[in-house]
PDB file of N, CA and C in Angstrom:
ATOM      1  N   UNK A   1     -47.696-115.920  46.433  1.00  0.00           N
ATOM      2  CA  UNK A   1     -47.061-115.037  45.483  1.00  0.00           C
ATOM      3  C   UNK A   1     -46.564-113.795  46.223  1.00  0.00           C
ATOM      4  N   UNK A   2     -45.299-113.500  46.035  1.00  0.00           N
ATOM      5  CA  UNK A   2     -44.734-112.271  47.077  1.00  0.00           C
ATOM      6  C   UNK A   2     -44.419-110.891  45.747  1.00  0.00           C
ATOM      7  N   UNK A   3     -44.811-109.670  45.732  1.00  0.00           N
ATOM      8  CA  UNK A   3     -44.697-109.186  45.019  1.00  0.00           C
ATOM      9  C   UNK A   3     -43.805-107.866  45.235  1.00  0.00           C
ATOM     10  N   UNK A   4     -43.228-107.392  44.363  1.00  0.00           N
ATOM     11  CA  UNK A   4     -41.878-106.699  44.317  1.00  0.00           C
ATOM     12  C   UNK A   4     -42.339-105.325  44.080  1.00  0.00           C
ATOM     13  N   UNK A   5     -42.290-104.361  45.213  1.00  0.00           N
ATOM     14  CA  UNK A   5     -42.200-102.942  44.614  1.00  0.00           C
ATOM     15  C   UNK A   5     -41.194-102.067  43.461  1.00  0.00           C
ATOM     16  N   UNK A   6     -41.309-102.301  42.506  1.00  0.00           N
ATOM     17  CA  UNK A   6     -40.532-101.668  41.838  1.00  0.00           C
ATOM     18  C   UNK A   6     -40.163-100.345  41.559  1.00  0.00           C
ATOM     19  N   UNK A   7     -40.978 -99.437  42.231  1.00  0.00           N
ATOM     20  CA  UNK A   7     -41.198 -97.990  42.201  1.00  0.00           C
ATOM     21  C   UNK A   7     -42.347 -97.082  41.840  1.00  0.00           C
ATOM     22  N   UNK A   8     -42.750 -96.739  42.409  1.00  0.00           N
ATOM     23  CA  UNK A   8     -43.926 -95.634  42.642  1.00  0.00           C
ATOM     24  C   UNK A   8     -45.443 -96.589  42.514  1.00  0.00           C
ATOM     25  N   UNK A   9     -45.009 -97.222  42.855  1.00  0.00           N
ATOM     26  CA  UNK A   9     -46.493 -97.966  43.417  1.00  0.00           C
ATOM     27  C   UNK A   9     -46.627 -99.109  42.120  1.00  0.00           C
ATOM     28  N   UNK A  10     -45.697 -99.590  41.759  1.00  0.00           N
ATOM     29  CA  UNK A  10     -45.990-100.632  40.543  1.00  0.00           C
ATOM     30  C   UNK A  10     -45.459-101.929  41.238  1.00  0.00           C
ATOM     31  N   UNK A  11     -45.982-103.021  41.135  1.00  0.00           N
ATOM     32  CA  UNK A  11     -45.485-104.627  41.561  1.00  0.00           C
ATOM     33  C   UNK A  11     -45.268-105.315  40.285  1.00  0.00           C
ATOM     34  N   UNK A  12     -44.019-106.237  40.599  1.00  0.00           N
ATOM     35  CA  UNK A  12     -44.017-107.146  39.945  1.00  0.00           C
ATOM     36  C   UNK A  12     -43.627-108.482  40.765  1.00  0.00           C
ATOM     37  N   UNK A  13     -44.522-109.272  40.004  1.00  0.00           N
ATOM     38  CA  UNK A  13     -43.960-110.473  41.286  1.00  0.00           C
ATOM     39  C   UNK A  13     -42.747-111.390  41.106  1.00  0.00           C
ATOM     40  N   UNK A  14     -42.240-111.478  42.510  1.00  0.00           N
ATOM     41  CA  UNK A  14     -41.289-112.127  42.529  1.00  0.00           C
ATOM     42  C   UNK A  14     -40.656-113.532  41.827  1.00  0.00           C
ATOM     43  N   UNK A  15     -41.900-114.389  41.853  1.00  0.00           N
ATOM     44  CA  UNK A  15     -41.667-115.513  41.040  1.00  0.00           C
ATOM     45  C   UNK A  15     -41.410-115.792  39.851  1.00  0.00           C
ATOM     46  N   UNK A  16     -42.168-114.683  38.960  1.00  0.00           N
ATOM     47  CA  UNK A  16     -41.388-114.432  37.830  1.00  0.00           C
ATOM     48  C   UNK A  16     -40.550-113.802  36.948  1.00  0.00           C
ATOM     49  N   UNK A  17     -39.590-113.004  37.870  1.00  0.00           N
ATOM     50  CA  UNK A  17     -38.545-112.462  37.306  1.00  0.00           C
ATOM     51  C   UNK A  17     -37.911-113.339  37.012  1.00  0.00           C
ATOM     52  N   UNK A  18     -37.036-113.190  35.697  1.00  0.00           N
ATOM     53  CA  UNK A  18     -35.742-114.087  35.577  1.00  0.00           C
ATOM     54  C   UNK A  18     -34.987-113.608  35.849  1.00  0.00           C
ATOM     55  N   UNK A  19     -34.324-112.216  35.307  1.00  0.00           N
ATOM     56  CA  UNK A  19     -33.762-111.200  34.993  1.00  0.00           C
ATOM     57  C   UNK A  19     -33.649-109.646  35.607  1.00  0.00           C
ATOM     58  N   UNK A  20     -32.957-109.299  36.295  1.00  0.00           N
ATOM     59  CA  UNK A  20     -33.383-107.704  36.239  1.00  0.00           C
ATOM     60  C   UNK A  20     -31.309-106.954  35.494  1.00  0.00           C
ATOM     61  N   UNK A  21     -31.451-106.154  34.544  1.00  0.00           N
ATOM     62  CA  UNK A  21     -30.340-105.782  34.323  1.00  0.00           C
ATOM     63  C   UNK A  21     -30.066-104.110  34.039  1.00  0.00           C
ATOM     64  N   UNK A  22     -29.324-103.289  33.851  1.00  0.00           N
ATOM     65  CA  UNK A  22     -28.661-102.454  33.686  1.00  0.00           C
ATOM     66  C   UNK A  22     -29.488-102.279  32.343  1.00  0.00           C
ATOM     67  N   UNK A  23     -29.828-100.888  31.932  1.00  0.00           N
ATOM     68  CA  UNK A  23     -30.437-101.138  30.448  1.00  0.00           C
ATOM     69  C   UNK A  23     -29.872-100.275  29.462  1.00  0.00           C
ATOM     70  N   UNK A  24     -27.850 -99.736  29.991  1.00  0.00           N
ATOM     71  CA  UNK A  24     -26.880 -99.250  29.086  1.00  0.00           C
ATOM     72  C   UNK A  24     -26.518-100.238  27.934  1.00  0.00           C
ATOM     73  N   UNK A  25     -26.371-101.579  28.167  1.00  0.00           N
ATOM     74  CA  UNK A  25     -25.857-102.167  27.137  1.00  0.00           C
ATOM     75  C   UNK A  25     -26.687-102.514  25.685  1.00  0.00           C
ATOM     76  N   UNK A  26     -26.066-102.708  24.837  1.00  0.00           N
ATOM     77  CA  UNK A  26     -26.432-102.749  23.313  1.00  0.00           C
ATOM     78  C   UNK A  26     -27.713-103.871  23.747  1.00  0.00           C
ATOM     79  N   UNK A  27     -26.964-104.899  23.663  1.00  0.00           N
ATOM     80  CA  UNK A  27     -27.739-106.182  23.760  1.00  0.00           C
ATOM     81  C   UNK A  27     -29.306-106.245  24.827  1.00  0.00           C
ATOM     82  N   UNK A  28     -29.179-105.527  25.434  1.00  0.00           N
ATOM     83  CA  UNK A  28     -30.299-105.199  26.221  1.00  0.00           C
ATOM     84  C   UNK A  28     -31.323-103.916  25.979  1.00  0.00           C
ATOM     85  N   UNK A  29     -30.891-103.170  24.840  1.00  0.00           N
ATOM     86  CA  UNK A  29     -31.721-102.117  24.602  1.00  0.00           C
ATOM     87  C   UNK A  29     -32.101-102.967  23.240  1.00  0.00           C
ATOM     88  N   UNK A  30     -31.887-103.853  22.852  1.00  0.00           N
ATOM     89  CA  UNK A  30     -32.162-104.279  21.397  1.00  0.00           C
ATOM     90  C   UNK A  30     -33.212-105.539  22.127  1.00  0.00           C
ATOM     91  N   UNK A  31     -33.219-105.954  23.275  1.00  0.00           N
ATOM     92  CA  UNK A  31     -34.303-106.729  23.849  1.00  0.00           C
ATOM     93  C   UNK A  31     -35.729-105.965  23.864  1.00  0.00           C
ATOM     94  N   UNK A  32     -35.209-104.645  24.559  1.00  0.00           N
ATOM     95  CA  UNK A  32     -36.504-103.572  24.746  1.00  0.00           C
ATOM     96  C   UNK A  32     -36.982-103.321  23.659  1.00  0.00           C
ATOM     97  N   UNK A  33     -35.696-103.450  22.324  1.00  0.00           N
ATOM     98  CA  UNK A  33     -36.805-102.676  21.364  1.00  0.00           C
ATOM     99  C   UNK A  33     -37.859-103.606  20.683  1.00  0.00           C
ATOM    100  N   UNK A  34     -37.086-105.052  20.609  1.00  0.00           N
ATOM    101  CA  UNK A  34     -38.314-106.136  20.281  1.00  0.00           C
ATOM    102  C   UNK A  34     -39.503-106.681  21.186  1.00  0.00           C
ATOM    103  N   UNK A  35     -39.129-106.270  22.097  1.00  0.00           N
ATOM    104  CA  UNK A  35     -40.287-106.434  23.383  1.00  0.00           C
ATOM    105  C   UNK A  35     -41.346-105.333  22.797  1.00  0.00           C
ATOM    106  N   UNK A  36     -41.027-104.203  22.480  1.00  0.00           N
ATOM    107  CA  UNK A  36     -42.270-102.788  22.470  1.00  0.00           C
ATOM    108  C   UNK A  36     -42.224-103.117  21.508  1.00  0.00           C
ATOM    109  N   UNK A  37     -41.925-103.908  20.064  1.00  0.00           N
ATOM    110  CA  UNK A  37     -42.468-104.087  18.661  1.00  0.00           C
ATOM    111  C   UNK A  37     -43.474-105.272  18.890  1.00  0.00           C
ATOM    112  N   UNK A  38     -43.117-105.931  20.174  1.00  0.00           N
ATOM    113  CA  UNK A  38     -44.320-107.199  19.613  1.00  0.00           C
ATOM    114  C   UNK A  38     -45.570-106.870  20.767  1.00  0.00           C
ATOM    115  N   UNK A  39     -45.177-105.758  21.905  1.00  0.00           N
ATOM    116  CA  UNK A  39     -46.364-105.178  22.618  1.00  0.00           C
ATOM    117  C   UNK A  39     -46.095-106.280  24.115  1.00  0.00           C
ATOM    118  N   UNK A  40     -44.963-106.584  24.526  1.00  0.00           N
ATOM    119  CA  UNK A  40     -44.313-107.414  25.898  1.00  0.00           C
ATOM    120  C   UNK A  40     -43.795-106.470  26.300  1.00  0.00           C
ATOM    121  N   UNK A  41     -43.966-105.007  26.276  1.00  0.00           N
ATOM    122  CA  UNK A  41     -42.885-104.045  27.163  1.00  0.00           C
ATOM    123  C   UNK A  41     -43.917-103.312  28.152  1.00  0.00           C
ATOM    124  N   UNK A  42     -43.678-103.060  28.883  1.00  0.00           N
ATOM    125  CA  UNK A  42     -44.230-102.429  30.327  1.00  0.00           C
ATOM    126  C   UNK A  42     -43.290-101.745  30.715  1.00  0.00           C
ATOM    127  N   UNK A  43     -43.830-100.307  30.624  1.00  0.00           N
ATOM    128  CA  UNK A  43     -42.987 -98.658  31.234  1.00  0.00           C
ATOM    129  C   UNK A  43     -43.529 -98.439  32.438  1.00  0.00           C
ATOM    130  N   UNK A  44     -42.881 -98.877  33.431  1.00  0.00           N
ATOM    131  CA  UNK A  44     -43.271 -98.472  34.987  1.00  0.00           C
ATOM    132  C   UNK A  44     -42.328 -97.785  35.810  1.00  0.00           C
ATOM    133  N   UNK A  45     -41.923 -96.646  34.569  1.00  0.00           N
ATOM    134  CA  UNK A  45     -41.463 -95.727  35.063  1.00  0.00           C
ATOM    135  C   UNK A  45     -41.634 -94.178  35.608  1.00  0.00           C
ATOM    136  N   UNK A  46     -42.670 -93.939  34.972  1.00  0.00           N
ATOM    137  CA  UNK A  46     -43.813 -92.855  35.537  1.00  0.00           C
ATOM    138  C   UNK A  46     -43.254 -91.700  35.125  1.00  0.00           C
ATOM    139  N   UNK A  47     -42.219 -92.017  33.518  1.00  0.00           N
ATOM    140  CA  UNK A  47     -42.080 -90.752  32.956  1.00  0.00           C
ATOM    141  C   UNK A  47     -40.543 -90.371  33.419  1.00  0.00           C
ATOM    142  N   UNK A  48     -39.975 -91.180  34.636  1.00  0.00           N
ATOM    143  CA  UNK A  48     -38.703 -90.804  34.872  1.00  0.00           C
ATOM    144  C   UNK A  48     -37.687 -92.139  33.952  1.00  0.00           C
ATOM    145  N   UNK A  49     -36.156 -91.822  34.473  1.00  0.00           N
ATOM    146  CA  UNK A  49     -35.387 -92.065  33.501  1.00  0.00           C
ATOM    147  C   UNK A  49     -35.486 -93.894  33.963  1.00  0.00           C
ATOM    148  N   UNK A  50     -35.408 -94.419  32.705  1.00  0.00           N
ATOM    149  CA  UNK A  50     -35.063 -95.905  33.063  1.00  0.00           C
ATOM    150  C   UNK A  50     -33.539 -96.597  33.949  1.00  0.00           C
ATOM    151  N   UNK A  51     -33.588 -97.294  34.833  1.00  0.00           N
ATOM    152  CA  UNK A  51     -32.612 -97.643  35.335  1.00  0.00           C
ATOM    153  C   UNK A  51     -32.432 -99.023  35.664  1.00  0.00           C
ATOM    154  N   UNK A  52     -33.568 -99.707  35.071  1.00  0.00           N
ATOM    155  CA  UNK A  52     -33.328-101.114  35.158  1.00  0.00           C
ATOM    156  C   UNK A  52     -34.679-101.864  34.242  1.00  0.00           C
ATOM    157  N   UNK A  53     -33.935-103.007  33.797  1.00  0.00           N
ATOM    158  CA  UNK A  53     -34.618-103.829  32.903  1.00  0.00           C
ATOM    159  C   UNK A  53     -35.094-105.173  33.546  1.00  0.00           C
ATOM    160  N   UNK A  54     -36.368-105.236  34.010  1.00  0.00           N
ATOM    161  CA  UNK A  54     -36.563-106.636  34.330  1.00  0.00           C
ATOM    162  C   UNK A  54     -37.092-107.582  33.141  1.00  0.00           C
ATOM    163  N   UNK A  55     -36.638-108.862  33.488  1.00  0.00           N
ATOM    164  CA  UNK A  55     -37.101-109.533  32.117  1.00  0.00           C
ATOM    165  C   UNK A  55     -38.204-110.971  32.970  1.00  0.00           C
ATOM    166  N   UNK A  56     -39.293-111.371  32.930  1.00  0.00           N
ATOM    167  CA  UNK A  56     -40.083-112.446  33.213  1.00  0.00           C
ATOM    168  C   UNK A  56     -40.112-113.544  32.427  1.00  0.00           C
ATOM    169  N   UNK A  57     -40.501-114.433  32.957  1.00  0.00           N
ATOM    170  CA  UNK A  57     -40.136-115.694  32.294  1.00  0.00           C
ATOM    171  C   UNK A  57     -41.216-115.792  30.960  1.00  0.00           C
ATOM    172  N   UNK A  58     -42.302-114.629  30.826  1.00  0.00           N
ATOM    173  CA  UNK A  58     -43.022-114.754  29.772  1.00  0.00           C
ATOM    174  C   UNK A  58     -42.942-113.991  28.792  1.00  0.00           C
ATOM    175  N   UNK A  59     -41.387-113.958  28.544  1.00  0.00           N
ATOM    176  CA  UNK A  59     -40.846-113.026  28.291  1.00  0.00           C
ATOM    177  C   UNK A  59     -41.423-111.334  27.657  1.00  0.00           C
ATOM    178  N   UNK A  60     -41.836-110.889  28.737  1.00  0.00           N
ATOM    179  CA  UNK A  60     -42.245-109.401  29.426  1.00  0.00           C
ATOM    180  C   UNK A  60     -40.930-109.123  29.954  1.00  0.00           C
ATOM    181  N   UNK A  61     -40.976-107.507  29.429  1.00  0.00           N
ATOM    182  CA  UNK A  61     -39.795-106.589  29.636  1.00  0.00           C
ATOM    183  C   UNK A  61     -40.564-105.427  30.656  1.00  0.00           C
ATOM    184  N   UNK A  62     -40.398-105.637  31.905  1.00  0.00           N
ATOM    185  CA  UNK A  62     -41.205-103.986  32.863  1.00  0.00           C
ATOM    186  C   UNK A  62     -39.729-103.578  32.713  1.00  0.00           C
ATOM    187  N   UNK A  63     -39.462-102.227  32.761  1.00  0.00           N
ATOM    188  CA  UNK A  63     -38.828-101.261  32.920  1.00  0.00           C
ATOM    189  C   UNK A  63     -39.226-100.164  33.914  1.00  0.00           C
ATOM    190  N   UNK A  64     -38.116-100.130  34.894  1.00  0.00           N
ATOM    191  CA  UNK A  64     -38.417 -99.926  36.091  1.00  0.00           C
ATOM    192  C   UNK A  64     -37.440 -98.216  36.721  1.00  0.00           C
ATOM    193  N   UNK A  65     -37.919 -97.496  37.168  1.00  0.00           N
ATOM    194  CA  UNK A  65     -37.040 -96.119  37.527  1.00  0.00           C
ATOM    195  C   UNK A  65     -35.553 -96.335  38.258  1.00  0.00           C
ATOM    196  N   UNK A  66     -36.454 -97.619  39.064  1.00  0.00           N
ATOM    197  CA  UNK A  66     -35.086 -97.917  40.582  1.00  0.00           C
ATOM    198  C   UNK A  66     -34.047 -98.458  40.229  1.00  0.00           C
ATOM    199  N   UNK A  67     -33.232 -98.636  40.484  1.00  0.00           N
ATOM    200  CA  UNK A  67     -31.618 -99.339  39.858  1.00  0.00           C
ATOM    201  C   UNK A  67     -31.736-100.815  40.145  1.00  0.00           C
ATOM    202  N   UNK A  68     -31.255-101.708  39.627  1.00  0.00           N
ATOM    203  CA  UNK A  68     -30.611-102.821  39.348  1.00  0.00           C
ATOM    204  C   UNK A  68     -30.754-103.611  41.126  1.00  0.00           C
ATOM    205  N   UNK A  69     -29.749-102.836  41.794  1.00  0.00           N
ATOM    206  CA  UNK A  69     -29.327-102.726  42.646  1.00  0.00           C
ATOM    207  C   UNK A  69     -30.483-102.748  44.403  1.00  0.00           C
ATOM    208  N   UNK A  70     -31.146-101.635  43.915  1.00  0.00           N
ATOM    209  CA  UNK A  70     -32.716-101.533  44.681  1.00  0.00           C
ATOM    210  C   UNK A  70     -33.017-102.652  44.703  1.00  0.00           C
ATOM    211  N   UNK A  71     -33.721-103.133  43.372  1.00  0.00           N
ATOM    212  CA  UNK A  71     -34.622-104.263  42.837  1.00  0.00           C
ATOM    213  C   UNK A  71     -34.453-105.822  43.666  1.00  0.00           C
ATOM    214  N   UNK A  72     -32.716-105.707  43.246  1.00  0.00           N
ATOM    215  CA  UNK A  72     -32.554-107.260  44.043  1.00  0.00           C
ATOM    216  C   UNK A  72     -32.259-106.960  45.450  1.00  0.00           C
ATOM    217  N   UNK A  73     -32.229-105.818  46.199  1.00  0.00           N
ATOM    218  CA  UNK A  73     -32.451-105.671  47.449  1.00  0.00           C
ATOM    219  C   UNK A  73     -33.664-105.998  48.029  1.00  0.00           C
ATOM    220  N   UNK A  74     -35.252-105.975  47.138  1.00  0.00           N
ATOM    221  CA  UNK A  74     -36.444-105.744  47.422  1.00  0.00           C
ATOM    222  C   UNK A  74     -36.675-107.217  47.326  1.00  0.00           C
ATOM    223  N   UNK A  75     -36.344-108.128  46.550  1.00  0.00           N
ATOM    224  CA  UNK A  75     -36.589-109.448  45.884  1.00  0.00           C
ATOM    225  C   UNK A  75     -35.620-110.119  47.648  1.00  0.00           C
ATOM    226  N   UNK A  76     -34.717-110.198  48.189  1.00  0.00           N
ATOM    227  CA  UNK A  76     -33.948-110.647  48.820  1.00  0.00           C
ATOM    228  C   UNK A  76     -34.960-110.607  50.534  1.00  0.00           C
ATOM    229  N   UNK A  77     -36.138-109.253  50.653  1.00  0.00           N
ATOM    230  CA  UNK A  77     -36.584-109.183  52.121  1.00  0.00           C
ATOM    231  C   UNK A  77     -37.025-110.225  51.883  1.00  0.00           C
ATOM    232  N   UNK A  78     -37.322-110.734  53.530  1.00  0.00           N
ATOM    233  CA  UNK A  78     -38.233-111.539  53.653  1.00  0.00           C
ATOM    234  C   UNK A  78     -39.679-111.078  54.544  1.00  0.00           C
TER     235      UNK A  78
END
């Protein structure tokens, strides 16, 4: 299991991301909001601004500080 720094000391592991996205759009803030109504949302943002939405295959929503961009840079080392 290889696990993904997502920012400030939080992991998520690699194998089960499906998803990591941008969390401006409609359709993706209306994921977050049913994720934190049924208690599948994880804020691992440490109080700073959200900048990316990962989604797991169980369907768990972490929300993450680092961009989009970071994330699949971190998922790609070997």
């Amino acid at each position: 299991m290889k696990l993904i720094n997502i920012g400030y000391g939080n992991m998520v592991s690699s194998e089960k991301i499906v998803a990591v996205v941008s969390p401006d759009a409609a359709p993706v803030k209306r994921i977050v909001q049913e994720a934190k109504a049924k208690g599948l949302a994880v804020d691992a943002t440490c109080g700073r601004k959200c900048k990316a939405v990962i989604v797991t295959e169980s369907d768990h929503i972490v929300m993450s500080a680092l961009s989009p961009e970071a994330i699949s840079n971190r998922t790609e080392e070997d």
